[in-house]
PDB file of N, CA and C in Angstrom:
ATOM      1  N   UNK A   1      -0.400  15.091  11.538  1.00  0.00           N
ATOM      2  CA  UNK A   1      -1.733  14.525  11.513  1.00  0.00           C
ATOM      3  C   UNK A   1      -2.129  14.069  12.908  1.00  0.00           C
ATOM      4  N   UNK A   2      -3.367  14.181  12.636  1.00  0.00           N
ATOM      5  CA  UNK A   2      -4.114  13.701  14.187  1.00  0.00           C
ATOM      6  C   UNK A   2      -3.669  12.441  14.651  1.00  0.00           C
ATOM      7  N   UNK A   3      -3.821  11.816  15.821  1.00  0.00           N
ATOM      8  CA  UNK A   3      -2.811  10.550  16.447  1.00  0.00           C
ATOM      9  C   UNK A   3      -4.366   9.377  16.113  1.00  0.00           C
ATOM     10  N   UNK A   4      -5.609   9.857  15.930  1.00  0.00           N
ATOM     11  CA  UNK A   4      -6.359   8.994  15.779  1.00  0.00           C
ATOM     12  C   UNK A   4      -6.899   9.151  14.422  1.00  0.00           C
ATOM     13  N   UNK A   5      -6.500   9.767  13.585  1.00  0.00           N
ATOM     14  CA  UNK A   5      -6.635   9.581  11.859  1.00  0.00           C
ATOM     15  C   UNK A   5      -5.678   8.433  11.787  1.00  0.00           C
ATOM     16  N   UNK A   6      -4.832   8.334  12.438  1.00  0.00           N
ATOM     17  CA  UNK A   6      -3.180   6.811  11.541  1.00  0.00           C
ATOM     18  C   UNK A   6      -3.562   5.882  11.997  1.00  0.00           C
ATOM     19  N   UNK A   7      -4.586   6.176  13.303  1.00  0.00           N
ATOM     20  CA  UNK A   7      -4.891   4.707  13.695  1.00  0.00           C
ATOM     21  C   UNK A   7      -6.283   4.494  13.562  1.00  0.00           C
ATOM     22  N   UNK A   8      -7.197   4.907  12.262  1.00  0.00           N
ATOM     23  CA  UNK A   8      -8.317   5.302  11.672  1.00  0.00           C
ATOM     24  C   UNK A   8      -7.818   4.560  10.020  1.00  0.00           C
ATOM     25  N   UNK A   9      -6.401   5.322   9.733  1.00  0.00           N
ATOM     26  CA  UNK A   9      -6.039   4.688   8.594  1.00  0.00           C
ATOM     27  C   UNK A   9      -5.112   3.126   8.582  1.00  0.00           C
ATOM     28  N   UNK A  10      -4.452   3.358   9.533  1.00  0.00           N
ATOM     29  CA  UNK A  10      -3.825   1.428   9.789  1.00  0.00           C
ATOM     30  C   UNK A  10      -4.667   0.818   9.620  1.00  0.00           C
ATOM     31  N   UNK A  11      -5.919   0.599  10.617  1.00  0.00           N
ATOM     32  CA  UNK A  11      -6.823  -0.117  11.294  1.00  0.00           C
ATOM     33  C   UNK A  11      -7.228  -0.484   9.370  1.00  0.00           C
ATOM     34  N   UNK A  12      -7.436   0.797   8.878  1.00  0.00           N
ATOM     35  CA  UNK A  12      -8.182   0.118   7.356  1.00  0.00           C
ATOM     36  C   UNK A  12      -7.543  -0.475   6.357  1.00  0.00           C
ATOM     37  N   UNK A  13      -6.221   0.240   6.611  1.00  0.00           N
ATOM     38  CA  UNK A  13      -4.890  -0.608   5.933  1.00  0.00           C
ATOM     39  C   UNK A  13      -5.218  -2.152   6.208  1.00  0.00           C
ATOM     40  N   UNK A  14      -5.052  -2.459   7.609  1.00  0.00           N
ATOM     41  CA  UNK A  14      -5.689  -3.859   7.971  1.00  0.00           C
ATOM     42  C   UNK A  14      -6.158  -5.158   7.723  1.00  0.00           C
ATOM     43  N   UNK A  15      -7.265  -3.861   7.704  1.00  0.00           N
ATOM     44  CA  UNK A  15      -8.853  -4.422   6.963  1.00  0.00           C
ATOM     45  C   UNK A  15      -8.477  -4.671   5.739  1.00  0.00           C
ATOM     46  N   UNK A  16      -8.049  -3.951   4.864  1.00  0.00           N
ATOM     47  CA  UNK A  16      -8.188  -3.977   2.955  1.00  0.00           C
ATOM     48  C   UNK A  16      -7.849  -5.166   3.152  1.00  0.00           C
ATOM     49  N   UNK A  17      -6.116  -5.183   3.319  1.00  0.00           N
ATOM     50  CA  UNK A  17      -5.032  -6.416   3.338  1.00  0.00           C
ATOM     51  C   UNK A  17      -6.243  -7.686   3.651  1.00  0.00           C
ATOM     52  N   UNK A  18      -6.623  -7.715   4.967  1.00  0.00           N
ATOM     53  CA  UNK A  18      -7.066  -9.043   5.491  1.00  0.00           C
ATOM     54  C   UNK A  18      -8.124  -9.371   4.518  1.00  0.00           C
ATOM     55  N   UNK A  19      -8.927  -8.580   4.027  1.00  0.00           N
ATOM     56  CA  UNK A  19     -10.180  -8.977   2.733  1.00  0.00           C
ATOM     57  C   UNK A  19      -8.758  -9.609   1.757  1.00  0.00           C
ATOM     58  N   UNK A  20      -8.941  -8.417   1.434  1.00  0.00           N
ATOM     59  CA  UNK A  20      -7.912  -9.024  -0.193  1.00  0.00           C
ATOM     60  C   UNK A  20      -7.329 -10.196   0.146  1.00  0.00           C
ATOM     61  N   UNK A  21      -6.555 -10.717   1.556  1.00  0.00           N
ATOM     62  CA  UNK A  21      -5.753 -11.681   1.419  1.00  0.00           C
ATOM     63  C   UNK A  21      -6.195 -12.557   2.082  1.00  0.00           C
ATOM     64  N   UNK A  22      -7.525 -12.935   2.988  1.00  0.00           N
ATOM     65  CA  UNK A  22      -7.782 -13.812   3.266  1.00  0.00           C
ATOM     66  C   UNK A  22      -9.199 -13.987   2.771  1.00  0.00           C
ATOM     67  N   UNK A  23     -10.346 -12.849   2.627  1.00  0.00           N
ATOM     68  CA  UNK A  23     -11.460 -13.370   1.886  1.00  0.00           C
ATOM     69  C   UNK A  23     -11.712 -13.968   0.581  1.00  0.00           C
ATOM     70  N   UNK A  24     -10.516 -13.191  -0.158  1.00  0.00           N
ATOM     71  CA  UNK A  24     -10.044 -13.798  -1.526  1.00  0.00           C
ATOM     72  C   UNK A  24     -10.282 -15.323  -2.092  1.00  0.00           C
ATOM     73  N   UNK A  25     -10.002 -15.702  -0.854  1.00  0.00           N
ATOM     74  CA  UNK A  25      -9.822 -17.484  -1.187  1.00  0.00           C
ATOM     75  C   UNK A  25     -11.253 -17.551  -1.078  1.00  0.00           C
ATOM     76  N   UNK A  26     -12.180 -17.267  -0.228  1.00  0.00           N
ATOM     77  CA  UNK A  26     -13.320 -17.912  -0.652  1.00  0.00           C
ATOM     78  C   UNK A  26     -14.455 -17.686  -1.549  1.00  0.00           C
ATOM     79  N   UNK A  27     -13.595 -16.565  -2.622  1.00  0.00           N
ATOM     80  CA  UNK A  27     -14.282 -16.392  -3.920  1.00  0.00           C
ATOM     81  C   UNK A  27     -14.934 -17.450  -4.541  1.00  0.00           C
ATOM     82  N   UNK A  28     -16.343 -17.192  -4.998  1.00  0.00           N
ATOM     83  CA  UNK A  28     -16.749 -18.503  -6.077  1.00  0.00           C
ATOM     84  C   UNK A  28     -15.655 -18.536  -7.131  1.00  0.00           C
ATOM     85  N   UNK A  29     -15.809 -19.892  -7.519  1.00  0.00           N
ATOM     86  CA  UNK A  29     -14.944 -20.339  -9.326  1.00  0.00           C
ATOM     87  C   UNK A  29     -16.450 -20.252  -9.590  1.00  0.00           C
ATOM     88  N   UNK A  30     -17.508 -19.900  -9.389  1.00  0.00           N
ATOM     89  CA  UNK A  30     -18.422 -20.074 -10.474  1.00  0.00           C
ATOM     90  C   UNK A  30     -18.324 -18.751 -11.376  1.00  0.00           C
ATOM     91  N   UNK A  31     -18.846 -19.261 -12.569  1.00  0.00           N
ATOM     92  CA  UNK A  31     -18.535 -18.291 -13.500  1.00  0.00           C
ATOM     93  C   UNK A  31     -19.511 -16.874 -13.138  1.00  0.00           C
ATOM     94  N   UNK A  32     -18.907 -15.545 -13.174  1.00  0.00           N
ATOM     95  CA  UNK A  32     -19.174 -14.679 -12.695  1.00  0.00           C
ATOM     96  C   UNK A  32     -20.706 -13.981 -13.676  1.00  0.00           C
ATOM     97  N   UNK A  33     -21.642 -12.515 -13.473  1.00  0.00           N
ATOM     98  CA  UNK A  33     -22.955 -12.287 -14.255  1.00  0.00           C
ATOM     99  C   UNK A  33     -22.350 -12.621 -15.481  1.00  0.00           C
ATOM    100  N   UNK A  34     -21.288 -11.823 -16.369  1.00  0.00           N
ATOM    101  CA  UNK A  34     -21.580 -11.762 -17.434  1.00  0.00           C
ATOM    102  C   UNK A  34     -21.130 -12.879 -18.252  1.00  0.00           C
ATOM    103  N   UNK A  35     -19.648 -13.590 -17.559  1.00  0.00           N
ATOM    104  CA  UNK A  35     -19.588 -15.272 -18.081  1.00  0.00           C
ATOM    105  C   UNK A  35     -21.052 -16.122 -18.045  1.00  0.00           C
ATOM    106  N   UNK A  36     -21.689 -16.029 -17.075  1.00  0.00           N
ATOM    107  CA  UNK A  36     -23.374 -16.771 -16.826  1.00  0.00           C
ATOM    108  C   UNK A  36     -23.831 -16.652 -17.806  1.00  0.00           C
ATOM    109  N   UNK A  37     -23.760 -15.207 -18.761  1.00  0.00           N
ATOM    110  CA  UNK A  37     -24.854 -14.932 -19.306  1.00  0.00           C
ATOM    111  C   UNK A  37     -24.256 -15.561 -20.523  1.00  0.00           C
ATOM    112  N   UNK A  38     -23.415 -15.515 -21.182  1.00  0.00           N
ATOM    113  CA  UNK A  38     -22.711 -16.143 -22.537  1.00  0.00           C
ATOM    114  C   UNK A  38     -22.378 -17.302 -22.334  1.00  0.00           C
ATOM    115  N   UNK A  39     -22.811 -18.132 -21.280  1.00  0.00           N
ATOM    116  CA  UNK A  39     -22.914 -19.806 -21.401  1.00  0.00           C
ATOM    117  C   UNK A  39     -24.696 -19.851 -21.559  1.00  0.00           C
ATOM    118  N   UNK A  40     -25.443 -19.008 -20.827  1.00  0.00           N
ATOM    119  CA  UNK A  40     -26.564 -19.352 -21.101  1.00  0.00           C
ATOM    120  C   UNK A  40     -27.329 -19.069 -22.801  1.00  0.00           C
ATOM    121  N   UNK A  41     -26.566 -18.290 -23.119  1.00  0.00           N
ATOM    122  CA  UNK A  41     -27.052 -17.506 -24.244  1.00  0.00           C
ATOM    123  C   UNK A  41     -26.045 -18.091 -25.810  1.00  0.00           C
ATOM    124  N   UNK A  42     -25.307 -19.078 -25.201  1.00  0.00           N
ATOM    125  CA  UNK A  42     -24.582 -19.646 -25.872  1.00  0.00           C
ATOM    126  C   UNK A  42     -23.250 -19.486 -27.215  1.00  0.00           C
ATOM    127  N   UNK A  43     -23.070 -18.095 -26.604  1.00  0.00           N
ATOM    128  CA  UNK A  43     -21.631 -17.331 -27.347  1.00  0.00           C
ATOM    129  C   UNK A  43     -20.323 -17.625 -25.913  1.00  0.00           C
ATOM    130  N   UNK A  44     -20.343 -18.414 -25.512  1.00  0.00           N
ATOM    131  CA  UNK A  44     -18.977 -18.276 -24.317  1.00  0.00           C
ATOM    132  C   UNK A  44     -17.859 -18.961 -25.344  1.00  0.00           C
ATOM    133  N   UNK A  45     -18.482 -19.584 -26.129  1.00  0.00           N
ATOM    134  CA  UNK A  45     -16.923 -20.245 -27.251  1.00  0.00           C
ATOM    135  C   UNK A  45     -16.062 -19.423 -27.963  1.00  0.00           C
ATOM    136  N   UNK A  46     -16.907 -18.334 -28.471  1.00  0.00           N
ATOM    137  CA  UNK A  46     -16.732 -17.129 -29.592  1.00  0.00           C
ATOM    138  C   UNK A  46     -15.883 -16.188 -28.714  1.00  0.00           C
ATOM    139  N   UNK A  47     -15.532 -16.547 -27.104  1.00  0.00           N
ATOM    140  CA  UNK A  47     -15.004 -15.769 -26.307  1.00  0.00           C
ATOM    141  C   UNK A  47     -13.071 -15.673 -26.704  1.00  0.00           C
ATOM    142  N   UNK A  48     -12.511 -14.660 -26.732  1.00  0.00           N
ATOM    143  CA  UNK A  48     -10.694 -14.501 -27.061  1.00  0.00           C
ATOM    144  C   UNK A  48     -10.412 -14.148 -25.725  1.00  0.00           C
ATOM    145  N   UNK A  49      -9.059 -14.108 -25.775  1.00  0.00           N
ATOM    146  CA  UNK A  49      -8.481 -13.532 -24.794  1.00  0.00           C
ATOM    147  C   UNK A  49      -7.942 -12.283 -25.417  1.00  0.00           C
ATOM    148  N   UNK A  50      -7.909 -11.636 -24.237  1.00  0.00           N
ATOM    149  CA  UNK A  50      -7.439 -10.265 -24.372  1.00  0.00           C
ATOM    150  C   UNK A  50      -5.985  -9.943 -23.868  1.00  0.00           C
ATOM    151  N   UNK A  51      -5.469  -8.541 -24.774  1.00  0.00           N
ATOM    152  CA  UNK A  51      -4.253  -8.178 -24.962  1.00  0.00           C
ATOM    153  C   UNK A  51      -3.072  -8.416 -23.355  1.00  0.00           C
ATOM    154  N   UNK A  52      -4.055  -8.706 -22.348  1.00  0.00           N
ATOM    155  CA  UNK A  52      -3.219  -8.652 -21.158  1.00  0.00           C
ATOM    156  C   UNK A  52      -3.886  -9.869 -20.352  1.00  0.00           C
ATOM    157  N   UNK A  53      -4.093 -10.878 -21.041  1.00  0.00           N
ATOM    158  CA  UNK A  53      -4.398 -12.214 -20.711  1.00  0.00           C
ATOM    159  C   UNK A  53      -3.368 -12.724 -19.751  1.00  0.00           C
ATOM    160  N   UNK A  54      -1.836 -12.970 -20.511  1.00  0.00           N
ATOM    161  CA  UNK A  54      -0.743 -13.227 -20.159  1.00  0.00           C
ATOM    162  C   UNK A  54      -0.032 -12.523 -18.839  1.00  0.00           C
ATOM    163  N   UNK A  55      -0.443 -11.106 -18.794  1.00  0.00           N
ATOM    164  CA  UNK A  55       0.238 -10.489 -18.177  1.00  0.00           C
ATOM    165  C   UNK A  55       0.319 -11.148 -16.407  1.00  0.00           C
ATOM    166  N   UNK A  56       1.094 -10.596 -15.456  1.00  0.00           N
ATOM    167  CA  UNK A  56       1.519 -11.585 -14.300  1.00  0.00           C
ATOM    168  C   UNK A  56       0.333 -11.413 -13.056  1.00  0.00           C
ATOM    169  N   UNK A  57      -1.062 -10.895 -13.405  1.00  0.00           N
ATOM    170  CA  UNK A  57      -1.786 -10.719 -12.076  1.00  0.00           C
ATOM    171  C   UNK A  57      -3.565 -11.517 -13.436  1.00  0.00           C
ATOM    172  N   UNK A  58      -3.085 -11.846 -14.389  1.00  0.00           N
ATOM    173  CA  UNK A  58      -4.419 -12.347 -14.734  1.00  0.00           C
ATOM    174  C   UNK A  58      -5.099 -13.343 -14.304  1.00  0.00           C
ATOM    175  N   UNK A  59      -6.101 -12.920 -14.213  1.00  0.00           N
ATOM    176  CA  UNK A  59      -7.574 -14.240 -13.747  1.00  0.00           C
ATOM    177  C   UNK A  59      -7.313 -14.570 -12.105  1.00  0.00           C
ATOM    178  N   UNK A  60      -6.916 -13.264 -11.626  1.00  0.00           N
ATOM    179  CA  UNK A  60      -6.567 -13.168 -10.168  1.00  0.00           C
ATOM    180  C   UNK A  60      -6.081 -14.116  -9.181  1.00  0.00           C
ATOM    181  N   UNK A  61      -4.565 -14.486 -10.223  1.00  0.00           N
ATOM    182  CA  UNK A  61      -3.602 -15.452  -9.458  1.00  0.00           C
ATOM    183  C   UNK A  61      -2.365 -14.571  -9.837  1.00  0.00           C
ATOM    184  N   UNK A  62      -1.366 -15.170  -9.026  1.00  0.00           N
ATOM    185  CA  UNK A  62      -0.264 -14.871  -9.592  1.00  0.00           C
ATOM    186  C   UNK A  62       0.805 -16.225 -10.279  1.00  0.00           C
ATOM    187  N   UNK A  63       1.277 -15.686 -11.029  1.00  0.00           N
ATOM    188  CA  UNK A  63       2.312 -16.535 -11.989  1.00  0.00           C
ATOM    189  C   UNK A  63       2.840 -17.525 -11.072  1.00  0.00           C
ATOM    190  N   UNK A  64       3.154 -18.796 -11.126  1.00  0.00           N
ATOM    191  CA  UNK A  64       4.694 -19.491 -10.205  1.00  0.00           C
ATOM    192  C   UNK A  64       4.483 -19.747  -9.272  1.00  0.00           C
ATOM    193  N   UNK A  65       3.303 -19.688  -8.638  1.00  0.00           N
ATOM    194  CA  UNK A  65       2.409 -19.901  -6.889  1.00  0.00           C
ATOM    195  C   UNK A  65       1.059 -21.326  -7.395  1.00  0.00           C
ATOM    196  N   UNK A  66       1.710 -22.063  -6.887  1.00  0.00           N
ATOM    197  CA  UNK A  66       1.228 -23.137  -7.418  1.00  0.00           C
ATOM    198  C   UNK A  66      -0.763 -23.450  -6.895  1.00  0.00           C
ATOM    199  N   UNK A  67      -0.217 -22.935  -5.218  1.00  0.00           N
ATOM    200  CA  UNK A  67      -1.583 -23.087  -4.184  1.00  0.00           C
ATOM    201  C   UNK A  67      -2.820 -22.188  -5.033  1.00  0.00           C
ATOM    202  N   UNK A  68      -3.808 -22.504  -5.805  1.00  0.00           N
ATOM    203  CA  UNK A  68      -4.584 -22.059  -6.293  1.00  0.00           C
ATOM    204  C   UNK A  68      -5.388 -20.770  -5.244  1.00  0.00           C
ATOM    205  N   UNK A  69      -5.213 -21.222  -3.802  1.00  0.00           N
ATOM    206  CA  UNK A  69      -6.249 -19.928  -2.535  1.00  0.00           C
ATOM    207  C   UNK A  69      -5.090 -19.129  -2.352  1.00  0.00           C
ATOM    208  N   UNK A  70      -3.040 -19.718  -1.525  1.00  0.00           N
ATOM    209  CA  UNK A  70      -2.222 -18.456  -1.575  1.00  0.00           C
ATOM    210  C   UNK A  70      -1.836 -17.932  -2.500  1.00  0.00           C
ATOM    211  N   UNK A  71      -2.374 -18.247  -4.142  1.00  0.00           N
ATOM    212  CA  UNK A  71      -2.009 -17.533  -5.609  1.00  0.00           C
ATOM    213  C   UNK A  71      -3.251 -16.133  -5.310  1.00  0.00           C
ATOM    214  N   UNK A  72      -4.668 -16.891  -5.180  1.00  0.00           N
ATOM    215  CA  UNK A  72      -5.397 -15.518  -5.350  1.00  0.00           C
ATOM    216  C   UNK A  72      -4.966 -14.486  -4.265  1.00  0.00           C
ATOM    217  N   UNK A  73      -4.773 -15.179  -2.942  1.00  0.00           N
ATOM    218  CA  UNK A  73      -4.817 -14.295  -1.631  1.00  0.00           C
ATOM    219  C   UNK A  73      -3.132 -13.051  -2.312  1.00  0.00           C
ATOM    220  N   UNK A  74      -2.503 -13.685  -2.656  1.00  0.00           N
ATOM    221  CA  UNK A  74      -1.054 -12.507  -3.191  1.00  0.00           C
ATOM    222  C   UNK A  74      -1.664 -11.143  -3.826  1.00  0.00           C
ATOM    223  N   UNK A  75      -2.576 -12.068  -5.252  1.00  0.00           N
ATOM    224  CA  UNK A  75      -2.737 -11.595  -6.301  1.00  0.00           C
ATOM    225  C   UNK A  75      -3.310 -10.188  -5.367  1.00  0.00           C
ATOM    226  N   UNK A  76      -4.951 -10.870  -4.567  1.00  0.00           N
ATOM    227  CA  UNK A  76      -5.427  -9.563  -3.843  1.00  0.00           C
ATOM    228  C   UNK A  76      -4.924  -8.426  -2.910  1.00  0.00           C
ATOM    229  N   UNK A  77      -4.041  -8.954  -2.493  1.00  0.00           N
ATOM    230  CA  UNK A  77      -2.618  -8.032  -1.503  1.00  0.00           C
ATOM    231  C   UNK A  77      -1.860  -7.489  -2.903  1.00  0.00           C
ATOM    232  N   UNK A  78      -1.738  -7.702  -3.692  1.00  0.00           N
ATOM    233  CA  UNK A  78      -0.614  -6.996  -4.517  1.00  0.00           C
ATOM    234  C   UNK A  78      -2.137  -6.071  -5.479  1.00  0.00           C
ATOM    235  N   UNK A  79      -3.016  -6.271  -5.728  1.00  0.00           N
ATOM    236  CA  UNK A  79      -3.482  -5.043  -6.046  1.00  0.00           C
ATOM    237  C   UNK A  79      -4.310  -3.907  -5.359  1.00  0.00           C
ATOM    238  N   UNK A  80      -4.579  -4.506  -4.340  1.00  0.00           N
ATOM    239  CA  UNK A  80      -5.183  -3.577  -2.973  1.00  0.00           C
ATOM    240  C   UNK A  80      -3.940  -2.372  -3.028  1.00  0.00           C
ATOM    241  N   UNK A  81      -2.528  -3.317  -2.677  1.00  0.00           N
ATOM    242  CA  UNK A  81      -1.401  -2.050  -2.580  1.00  0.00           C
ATOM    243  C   UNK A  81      -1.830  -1.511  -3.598  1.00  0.00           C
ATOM    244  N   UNK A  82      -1.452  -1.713  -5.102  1.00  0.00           N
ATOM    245  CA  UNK A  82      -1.335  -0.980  -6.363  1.00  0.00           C
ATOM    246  C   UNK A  82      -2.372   0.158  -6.274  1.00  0.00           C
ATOM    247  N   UNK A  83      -3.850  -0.613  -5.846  1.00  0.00           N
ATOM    248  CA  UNK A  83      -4.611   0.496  -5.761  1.00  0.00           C
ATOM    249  C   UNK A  83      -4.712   1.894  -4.938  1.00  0.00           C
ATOM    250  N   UNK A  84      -4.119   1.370  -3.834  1.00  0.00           N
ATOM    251  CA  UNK A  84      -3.532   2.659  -2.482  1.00  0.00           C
ATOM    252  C   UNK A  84      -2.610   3.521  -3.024  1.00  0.00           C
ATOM    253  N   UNK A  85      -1.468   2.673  -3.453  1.00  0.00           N
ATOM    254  CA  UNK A  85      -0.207   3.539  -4.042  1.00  0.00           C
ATOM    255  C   UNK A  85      -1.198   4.339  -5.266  1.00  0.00           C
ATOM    256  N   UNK A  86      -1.792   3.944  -5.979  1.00  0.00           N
ATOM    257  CA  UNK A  86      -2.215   4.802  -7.348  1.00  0.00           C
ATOM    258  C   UNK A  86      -3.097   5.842  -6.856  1.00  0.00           C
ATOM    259  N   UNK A  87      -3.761   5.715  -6.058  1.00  0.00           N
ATOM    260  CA  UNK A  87      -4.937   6.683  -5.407  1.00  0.00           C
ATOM    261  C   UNK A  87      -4.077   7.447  -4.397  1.00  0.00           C
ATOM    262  N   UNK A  88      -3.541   7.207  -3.992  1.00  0.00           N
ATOM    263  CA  UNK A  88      -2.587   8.292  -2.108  1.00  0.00           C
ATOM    264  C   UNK A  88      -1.489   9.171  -3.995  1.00  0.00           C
ATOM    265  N   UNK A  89      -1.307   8.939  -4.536  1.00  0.00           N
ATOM    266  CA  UNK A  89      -0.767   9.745  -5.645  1.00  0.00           C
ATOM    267  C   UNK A  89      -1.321  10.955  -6.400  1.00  0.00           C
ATOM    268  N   UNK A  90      -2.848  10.157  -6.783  1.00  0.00           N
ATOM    269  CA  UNK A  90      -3.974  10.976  -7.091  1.00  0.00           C
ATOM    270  C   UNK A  90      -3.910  11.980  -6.337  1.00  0.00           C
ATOM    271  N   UNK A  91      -4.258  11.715  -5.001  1.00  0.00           N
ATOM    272  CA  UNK A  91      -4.695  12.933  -4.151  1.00  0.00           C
ATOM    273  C   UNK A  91      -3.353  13.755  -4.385  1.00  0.00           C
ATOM    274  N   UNK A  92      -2.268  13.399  -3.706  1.00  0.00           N
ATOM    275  CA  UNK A  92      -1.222  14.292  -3.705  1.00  0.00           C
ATOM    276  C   UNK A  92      -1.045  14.850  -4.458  1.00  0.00           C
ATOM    277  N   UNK A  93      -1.393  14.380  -5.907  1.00  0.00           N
ATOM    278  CA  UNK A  93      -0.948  15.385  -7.278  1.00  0.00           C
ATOM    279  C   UNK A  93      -2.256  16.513  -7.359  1.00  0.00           C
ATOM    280  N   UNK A  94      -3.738  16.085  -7.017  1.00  0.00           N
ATOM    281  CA  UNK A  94      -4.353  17.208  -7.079  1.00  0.00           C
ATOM    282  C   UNK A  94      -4.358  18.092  -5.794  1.00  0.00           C
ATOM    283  N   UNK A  95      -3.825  17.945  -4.911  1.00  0.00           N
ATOM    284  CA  UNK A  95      -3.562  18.636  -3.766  1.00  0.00           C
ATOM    285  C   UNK A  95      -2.249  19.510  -3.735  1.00  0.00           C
ATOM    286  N   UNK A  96      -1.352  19.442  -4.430  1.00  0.00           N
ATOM    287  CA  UNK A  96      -0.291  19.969  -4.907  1.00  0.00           C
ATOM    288  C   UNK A  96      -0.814  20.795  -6.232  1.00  0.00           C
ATOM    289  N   UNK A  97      -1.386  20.626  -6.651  1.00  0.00           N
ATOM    290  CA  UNK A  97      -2.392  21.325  -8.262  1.00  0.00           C
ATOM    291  C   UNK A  97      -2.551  22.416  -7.314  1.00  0.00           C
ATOM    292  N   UNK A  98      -3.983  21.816  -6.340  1.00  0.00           N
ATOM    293  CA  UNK A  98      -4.733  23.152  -5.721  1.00  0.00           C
ATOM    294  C   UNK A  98      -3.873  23.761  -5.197  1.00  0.00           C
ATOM    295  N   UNK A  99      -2.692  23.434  -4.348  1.00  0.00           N
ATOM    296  CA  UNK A  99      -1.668  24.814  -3.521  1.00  0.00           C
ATOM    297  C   UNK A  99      -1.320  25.365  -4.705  1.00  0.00           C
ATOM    298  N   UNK A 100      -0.564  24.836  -6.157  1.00  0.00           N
ATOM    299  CA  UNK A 100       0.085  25.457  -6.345  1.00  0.00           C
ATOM    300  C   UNK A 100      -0.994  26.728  -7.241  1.00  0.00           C
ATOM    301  N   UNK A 101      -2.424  26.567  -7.650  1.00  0.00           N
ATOM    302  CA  UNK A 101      -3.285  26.808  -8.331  1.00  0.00           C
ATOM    303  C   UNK A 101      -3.361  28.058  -7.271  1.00  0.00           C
ATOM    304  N   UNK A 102      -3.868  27.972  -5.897  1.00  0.00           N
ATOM    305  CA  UNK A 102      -3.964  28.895  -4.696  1.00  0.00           C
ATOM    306  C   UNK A 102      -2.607  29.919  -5.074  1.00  0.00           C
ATOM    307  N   UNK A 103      -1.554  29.520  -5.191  1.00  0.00           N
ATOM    308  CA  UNK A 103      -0.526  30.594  -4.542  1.00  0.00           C
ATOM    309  C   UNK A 103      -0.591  31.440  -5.980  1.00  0.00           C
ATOM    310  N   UNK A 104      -0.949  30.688  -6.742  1.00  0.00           N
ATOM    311  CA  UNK A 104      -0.936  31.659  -8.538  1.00  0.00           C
ATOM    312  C   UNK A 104      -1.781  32.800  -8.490  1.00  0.00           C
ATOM    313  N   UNK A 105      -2.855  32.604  -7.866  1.00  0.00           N
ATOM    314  CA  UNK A 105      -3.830  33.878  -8.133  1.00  0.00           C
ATOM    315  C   UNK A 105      -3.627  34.731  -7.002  1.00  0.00           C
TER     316      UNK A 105
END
């Protein structure tokens, strides 16, 4: 690869990380459109939790990290990765499709 694509892609590597892990913290706690709208409209009680309430990245903290800003700032570094790793996969698997799709015909 080109020597200024890695430093095209670091540079954004970077970037993601530093959003996710430092803009993170200055997320509102105010309740987000569609919480707004079911306090205004007055069903937010009738609200459940859902099947992955519990699970270890919900309500964008992590488990056992007491600091309410370095709980979210993790949470956002650990799914920024998840999201890179799941997408740089994507491509590779349909890019490996198309060669192997190319060499078939």
């Amino acid at each position: 690869m080109d020597r200024r694509l890695w430093w095209f892609l670091g540079a954004g590597l970077v970037v993601t990380l530093l959003v996710a892990g430092v803009l993170s913290g200055f997320a509102s706690g105010e309740p987000d459109g569609l919480e707004r709208i079911s306090i205004d409209h007055g069903f937010a009680d009738s609200a459940q939790d859902h099947a992955l309430n519990d699970s270890p990245l919900a309500d964008y903290t992590v488990e056992g990290i007491e600091n309410d800003r370095a709980s979210t700032a993790i949470a956002g570094i650990i799914g920024a990765v998840i999201t890179l790793v799941v997408a740089t996969g994507l491509l590779y698997g349909v890019r490996y499709l198309g060669k192997r799709r190319a060499t078939d015909e």
